[in-house]
C-alpha atoms as a PDB file:
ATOM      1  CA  UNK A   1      15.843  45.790  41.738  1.00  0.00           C
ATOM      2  CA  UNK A   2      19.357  44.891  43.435  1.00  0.00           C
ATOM      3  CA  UNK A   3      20.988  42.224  41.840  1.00  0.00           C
ATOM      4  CA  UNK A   4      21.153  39.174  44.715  1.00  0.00           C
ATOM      5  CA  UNK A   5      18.071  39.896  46.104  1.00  0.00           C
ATOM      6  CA  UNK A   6      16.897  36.583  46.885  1.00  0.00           C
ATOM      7  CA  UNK A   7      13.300  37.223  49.008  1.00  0.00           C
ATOM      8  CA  UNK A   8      10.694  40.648  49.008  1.00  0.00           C
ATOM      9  CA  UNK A   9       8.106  41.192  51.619  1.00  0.00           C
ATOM     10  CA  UNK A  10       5.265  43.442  51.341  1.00  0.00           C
ATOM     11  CA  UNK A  11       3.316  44.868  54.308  1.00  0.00           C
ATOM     12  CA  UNK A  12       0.930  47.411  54.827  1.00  0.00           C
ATOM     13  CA  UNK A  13      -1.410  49.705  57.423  1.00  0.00           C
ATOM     14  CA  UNK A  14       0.455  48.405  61.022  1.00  0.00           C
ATOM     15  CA  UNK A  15      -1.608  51.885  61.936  1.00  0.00           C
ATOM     16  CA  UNK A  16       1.283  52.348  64.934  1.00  0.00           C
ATOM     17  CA  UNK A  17       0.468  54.566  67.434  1.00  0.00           C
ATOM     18  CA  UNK A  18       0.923  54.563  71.345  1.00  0.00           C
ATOM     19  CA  UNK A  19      -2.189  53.249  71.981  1.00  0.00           C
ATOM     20  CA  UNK A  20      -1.313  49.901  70.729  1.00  0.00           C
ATOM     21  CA  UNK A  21       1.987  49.021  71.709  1.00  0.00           C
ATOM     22  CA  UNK A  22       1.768  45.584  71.033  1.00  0.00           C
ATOM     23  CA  UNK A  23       1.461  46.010  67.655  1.00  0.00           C
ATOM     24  CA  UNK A  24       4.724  47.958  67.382  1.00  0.00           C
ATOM     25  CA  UNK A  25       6.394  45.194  69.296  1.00  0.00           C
ATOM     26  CA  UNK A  26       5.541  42.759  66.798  1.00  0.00           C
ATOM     27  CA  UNK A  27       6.697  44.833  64.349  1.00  0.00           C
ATOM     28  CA  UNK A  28       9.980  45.411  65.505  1.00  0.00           C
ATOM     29  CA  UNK A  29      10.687  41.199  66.057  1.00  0.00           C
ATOM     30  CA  UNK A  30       9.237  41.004  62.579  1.00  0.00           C
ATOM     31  CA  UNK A  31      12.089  44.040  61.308  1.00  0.00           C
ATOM     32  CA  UNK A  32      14.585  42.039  63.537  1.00  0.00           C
ATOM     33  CA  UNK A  33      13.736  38.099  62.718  1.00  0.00           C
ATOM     34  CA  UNK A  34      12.723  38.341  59.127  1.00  0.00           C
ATOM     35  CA  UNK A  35      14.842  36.955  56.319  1.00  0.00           C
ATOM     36  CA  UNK A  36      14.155  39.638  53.207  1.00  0.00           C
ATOM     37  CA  UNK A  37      16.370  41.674  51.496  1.00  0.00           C
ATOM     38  CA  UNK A  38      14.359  43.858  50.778  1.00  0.00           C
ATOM     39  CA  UNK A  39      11.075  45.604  52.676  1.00  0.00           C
ATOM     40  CA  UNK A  40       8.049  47.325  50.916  1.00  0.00           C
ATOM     41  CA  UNK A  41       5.984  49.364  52.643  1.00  0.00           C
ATOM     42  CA  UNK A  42       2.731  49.875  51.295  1.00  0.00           C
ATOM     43  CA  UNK A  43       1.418  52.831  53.002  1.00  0.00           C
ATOM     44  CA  UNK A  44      -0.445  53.645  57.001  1.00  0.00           C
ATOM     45  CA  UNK A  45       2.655  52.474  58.527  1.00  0.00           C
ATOM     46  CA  UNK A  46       1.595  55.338  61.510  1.00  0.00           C
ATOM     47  CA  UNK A  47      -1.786  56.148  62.458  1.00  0.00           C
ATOM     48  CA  UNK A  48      -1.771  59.067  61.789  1.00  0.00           C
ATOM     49  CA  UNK A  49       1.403  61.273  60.715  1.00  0.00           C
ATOM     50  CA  UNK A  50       1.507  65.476  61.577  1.00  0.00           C
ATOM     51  CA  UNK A  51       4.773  66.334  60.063  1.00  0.00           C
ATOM     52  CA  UNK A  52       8.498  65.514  60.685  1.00  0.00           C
ATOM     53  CA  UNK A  53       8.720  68.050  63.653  1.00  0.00           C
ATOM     54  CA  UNK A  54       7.543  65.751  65.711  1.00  0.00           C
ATOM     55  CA  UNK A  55      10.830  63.553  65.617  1.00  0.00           C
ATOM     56  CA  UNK A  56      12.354  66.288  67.213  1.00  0.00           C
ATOM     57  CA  UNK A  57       9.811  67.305  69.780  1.00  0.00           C
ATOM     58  CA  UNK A  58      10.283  63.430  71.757  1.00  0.00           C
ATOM     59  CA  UNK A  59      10.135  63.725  75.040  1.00  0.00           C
ATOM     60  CA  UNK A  60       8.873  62.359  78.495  1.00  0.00           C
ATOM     61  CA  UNK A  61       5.886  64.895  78.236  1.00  0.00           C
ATOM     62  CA  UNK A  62       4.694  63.600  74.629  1.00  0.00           C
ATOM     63  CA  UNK A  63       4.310  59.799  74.626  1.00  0.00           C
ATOM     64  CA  UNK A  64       2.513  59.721  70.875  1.00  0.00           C
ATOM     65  CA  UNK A  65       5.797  62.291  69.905  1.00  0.00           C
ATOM     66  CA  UNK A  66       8.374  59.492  71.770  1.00  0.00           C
ATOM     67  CA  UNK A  67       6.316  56.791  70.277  1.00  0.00           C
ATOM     68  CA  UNK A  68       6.750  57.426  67.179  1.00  0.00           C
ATOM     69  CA  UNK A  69      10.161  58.519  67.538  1.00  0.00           C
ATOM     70  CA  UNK A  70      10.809  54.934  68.990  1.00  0.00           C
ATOM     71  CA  UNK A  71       9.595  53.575  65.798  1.00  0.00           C
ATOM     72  CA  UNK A  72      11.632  55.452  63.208  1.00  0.00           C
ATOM     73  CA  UNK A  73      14.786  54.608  65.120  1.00  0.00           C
ATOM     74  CA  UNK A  74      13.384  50.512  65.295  1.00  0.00           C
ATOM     75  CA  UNK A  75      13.113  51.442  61.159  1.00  0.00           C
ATOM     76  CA  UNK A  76      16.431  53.115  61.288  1.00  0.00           C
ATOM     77  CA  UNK A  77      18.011  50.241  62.307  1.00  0.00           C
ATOM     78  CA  UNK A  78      16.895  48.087  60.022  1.00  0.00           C
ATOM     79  CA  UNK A  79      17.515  50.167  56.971  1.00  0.00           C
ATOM     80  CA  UNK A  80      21.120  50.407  58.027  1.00  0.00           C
ATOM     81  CA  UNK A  81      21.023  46.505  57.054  1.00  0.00           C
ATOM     82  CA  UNK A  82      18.512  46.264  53.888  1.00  0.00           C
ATOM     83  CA  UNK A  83      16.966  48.443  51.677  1.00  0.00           C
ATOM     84  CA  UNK A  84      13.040  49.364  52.941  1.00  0.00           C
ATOM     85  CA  UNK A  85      10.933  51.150  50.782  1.00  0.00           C
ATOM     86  CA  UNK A  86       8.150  53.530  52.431  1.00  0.00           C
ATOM     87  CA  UNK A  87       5.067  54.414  50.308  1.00  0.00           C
ATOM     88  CA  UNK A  88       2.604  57.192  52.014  1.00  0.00           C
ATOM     89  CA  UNK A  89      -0.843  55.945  52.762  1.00  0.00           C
ATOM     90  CA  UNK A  90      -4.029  57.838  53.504  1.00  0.00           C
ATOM     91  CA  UNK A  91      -2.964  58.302  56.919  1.00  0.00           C
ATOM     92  CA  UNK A  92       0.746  58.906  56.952  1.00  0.00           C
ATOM     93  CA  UNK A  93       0.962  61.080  53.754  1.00  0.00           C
ATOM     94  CA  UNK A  94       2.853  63.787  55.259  1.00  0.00           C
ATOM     95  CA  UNK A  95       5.676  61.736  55.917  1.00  0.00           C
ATOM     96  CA  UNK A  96       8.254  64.050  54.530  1.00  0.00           C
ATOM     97  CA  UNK A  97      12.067  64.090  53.261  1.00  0.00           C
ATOM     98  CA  UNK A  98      12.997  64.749  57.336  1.00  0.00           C
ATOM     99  CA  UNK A  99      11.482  61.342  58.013  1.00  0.00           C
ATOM    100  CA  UNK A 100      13.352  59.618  55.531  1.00  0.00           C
ATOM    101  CA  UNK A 101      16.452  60.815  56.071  1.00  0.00           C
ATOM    102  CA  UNK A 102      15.984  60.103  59.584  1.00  0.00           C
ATOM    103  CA  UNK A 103      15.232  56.173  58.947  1.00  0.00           C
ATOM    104  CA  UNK A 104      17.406  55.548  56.222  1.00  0.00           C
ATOM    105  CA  UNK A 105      14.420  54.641  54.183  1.00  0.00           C
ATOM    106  CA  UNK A 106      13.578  55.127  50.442  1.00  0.00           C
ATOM    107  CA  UNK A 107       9.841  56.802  49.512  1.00  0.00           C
ATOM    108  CA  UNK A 108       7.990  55.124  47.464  1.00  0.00           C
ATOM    109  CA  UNK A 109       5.854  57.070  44.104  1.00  0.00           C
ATOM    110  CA  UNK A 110       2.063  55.726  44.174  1.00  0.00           C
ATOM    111  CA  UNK A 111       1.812  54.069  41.956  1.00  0.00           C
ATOM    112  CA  UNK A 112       5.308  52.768  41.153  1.00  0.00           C
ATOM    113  CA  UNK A 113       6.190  49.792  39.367  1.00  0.00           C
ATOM    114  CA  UNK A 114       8.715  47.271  40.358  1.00  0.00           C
ATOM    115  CA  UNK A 115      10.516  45.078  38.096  1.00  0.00           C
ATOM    116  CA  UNK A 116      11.903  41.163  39.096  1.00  0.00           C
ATOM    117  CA  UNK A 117      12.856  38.740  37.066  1.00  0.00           C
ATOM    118  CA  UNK A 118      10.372  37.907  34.835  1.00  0.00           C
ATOM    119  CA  UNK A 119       7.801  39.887  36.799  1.00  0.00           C
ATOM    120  CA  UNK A 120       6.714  43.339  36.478  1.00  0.00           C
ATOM    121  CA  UNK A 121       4.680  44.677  39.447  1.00  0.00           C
ATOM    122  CA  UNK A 122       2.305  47.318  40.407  1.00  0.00           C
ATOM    123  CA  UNK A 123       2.593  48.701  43.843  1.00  0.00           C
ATOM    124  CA  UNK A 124       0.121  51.210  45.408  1.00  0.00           C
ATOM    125  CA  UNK A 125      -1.375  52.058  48.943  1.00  0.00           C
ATOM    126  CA  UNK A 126      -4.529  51.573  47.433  1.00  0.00           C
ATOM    127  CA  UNK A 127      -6.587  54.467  48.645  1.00  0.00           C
ATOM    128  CA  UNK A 128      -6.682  56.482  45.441  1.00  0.00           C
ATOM    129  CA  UNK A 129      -8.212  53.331  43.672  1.00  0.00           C
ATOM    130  CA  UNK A 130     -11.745  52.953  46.357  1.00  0.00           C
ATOM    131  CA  UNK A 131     -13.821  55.059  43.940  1.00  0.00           C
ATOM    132  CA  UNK A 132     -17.110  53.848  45.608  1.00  0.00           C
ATOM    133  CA  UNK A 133     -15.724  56.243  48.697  1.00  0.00           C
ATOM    134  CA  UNK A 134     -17.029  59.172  47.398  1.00  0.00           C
ATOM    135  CA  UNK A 135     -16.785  61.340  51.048  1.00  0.00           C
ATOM    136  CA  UNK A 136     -13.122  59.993  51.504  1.00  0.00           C
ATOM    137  CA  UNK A 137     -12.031  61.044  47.738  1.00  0.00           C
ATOM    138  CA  UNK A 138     -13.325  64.553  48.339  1.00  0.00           C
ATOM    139  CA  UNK A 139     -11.490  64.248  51.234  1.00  0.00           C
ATOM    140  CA  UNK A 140      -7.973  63.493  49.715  1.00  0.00           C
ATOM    141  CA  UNK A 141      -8.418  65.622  46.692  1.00  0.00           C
ATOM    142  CA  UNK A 142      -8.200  68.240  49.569  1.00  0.00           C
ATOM    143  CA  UNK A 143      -5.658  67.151  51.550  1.00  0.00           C
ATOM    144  CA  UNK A 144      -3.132  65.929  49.139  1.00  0.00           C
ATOM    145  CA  UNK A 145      -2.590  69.534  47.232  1.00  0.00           C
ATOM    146  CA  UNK A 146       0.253  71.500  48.022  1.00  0.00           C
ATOM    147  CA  UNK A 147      -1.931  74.586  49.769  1.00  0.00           C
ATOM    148  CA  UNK A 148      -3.531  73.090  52.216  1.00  0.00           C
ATOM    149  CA  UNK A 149      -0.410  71.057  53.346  1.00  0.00           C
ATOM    150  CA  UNK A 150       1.885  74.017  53.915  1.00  0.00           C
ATOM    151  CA  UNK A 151      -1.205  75.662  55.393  1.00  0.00           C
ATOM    152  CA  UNK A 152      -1.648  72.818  57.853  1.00  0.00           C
ATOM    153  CA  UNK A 153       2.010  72.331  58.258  1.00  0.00           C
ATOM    154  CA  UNK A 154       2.322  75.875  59.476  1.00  0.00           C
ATOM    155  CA  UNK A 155       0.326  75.288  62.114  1.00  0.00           C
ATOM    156  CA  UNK A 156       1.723  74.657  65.536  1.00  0.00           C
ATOM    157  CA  UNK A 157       2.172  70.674  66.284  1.00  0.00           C
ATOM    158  CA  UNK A 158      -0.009  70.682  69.182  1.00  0.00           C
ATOM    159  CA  UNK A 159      -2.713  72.016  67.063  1.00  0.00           C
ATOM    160  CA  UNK A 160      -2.273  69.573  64.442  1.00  0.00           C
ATOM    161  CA  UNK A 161      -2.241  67.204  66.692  1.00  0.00           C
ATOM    162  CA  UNK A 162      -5.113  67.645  67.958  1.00  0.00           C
ATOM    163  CA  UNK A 163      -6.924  68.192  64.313  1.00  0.00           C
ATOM    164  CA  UNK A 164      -5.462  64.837  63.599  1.00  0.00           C
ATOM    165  CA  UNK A 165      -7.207  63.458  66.816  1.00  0.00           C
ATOM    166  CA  UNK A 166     -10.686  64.448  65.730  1.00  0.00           C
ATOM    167  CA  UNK A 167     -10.262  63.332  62.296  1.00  0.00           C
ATOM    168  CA  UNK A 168      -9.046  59.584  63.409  1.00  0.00           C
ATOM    169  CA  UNK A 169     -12.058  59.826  65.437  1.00  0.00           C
ATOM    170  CA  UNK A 170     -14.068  60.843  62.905  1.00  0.00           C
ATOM    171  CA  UNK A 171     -12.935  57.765  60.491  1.00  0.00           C
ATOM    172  CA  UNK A 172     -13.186  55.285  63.290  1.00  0.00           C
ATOM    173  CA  UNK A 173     -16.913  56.433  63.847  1.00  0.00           C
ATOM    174  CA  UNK A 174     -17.796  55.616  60.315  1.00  0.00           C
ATOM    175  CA  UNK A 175     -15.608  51.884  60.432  1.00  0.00           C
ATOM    176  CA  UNK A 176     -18.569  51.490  63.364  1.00  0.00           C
ATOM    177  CA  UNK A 177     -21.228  52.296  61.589  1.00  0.00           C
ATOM    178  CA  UNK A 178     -20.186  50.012  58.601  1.00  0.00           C
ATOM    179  CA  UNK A 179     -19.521  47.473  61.118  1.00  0.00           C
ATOM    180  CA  UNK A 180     -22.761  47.660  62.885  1.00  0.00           C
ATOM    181  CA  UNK A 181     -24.387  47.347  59.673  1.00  0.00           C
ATOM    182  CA  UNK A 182     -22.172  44.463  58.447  1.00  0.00           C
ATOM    183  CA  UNK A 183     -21.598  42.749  62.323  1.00  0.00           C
ATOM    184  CA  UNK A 184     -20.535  39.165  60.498  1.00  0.00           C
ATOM    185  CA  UNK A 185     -18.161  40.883  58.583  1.00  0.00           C
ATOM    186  CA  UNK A 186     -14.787  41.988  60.301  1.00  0.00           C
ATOM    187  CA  UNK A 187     -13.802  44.095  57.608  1.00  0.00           C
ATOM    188  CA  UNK A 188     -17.013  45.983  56.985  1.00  0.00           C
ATOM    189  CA  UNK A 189     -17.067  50.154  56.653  1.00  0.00           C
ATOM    190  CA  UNK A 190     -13.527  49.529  54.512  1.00  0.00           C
ATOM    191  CA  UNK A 191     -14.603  50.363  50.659  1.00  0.00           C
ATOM    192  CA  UNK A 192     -12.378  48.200  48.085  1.00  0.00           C
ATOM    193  CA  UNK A 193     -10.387  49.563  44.883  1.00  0.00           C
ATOM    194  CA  UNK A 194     -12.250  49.092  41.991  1.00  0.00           C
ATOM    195  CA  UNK A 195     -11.786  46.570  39.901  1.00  0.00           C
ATOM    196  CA  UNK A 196     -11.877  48.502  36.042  1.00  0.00           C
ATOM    197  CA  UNK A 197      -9.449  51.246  37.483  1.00  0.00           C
ATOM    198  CA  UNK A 198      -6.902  48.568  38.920  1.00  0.00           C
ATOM    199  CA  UNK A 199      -7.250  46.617  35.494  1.00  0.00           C
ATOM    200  CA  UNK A 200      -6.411  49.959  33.617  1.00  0.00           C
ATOM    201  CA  UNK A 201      -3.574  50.386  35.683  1.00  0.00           C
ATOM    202  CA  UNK A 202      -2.033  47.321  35.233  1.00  0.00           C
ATOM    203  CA  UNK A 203      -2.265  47.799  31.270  1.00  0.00           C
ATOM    204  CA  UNK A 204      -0.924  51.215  31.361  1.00  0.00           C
ATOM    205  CA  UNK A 205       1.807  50.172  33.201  1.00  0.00           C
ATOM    206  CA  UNK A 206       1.992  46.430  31.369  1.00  0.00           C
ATOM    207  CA  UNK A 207       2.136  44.674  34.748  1.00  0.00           C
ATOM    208  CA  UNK A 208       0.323  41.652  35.239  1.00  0.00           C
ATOM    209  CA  UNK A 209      -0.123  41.711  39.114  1.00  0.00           C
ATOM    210  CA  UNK A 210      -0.950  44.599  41.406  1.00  0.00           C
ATOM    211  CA  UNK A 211      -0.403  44.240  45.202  1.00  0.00           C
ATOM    212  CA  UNK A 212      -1.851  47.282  47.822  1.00  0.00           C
ATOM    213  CA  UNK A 213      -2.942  47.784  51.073  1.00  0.00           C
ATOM    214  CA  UNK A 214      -5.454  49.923  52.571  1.00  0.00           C
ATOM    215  CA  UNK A 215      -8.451  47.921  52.359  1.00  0.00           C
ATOM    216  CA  UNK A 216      -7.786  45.498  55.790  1.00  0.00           C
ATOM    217  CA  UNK A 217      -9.379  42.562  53.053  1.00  0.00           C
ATOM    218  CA  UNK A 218      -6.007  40.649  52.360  1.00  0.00           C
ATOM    219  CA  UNK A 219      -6.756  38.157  49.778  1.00  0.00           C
ATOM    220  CA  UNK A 220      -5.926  37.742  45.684  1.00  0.00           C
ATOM    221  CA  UNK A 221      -8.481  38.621  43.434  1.00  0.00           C
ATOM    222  CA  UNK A 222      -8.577  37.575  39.590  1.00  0.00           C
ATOM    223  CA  UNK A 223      -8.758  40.241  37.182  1.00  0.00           C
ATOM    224  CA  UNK A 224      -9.102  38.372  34.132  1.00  0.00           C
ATOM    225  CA  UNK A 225      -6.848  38.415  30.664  1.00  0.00           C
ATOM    226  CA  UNK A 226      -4.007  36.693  33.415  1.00  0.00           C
ATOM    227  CA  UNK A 227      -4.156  40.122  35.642  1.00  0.00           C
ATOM    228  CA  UNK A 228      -4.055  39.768  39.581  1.00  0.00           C
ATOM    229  CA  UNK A 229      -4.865  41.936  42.782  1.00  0.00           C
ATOM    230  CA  UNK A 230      -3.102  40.727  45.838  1.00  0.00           C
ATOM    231  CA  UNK A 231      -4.391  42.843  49.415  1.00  0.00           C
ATOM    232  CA  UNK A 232      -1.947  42.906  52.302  1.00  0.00           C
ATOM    233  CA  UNK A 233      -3.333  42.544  56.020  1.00  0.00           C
ATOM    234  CA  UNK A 234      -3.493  44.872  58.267  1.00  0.00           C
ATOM    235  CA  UNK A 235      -1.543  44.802  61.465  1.00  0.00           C
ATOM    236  CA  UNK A 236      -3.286  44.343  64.779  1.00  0.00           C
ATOM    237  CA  UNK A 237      -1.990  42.488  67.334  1.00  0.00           C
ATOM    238  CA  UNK A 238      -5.077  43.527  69.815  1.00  0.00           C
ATOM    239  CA  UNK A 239      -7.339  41.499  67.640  1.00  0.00           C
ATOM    240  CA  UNK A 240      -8.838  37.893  68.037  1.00  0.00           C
ATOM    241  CA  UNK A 241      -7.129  36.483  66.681  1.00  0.00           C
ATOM    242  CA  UNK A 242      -4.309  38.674  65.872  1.00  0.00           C
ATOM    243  CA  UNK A 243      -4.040  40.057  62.471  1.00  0.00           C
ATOM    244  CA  UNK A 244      -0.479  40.941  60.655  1.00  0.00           C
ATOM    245  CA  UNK A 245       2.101  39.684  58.655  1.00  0.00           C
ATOM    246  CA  UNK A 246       3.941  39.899  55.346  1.00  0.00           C
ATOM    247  CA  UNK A 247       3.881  39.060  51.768  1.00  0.00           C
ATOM    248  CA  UNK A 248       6.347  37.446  50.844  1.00  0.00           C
ATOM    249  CA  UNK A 249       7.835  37.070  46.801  1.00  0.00           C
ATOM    250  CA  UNK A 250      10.511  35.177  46.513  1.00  0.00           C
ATOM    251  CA  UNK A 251      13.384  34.845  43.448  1.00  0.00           C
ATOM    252  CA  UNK A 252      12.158  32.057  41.793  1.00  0.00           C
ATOM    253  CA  UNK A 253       8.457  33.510  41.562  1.00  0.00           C
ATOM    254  CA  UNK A 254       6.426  31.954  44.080  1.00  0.00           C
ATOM    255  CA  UNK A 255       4.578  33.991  46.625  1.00  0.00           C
ATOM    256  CA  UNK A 256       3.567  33.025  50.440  1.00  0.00           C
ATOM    257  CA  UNK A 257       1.937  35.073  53.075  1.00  0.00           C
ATOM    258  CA  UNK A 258       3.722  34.881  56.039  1.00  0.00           C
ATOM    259  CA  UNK A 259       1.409  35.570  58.773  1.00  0.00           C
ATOM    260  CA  UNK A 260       2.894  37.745  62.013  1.00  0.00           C
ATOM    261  CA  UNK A 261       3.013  37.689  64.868  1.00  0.00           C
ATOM    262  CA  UNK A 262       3.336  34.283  66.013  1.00  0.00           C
END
């Protein structure tokens, strides 16, 4: 941690992508108008991510390629003024070094721990941690090895691009289903991280709060033996009522969720 750093925020699965522009526009006033010093970002910040090529390949004929290009320079700009941290989540894990450089951001290990004063923290996307999703673990077991990424990265963009369409489809079909099932519940067909594995974690590491993302059920959960779990929001500015925002850790140890937009 930088000495001076007076206020962290946290945020998590914004899921950016052309479709839902208004999303990325609260986004960038939050960038813009937030006071932090420092930004953590806990994973899914695209929708889906193809590879680093697609930075380059912007143009008037692409708008998901300018789209996203639009957003790396909004997170270019931001980094040139305080430090933001990117952690890959189950949808943008193929954010690469080209990426970074790009934005000026730093990636993010998960799990990593950070240190403040008197605090030590565990930080994760989450993903890894939803045991009960048995199809989705097969899943990334797959997708995260080194084969099947330069195999897939080797693959023209429009092609992946389109493999990446099917398989958003694909998950959205099943958030439906869970949804139908569950209709009172807004955050149904989203499995949780398990509660044993995140205790382990935090012992291993000998932190005493763990904050992630990817489970859309922001909340704080109590672990027992003083151990917390604290779930960022997703980012949806389509919804009723909208859904986003940051949390927020401040120097002298108190947290607040700052909810955006407003």
């Amino acid at each position: 941690m930088a000495p001076g750093w007076r206020r962290v925020d946290f945020i998590s699965d914004l899921h950016l992508h052309a479709a839902e522009p208004g999303t990325a526009l609260a986004w960038q006033r939050y960038l813009a108008a937030a006071e932090f010093d420092a930004l953590f970002i806990l994973g899914d910040l695209f929708e889906v991510w193809v590879g680093d090529d697609a930075l380059d390949a912007a143009g008037p004929a692409h708008p998901e390629r300018a789209f996203a290009r639009t957003c790396a320079d909004a997170l270019r700009a931001c980094a040139a003024q305080r430090p933001v941290y990117v952690m890959h989540g189950n949808r943008d894990f193929l954010l690469g070094e080209a990426f970074h450089r790009h934005t000026g951001t730093h990636p993010l290990p998960d799990p990593c721990v950070l240190d403040w004063p008197g605090q030590r923290l565990l930080l994760s996307h989450g993903d890894a941690w939803c045991l009960d999703d048995h199809a989705y673990q097969r899943f990334r077991a797959q997708v995260r090895t080194a084969a099947w990424q330069t195999a897939f990265l080797a693959q023209p963009l429009d092609t992946r691009e389109q493999v990446a369409r099917g398989l958003r489809q694909d998950s959205e079909a099943r958030k439906a289903q869970g949804r139908a099932a569950s209709p009172t519940d807004v955050f149904a067909g989203y499995a949780d991280v398990d509660r044993d594995t995140a205790r382990n974690w935090l012992r291993r590491t000998g932190a005493r709060v763990l904050v992630h993302g990817h489970t859309h059920r922001p909340g704080e959960h109590d672990l027992g033996d003083g151990l917390r779990r604290l779930v960022l929001s997703d980012w949806d500015a389509a919804a009723e009522p909208p859904r986003g925002g940051a949390l927020c850790l401040h120097a002298d140890g108190h947290w607040e969720r700052r909810p955006w937009p407003v």
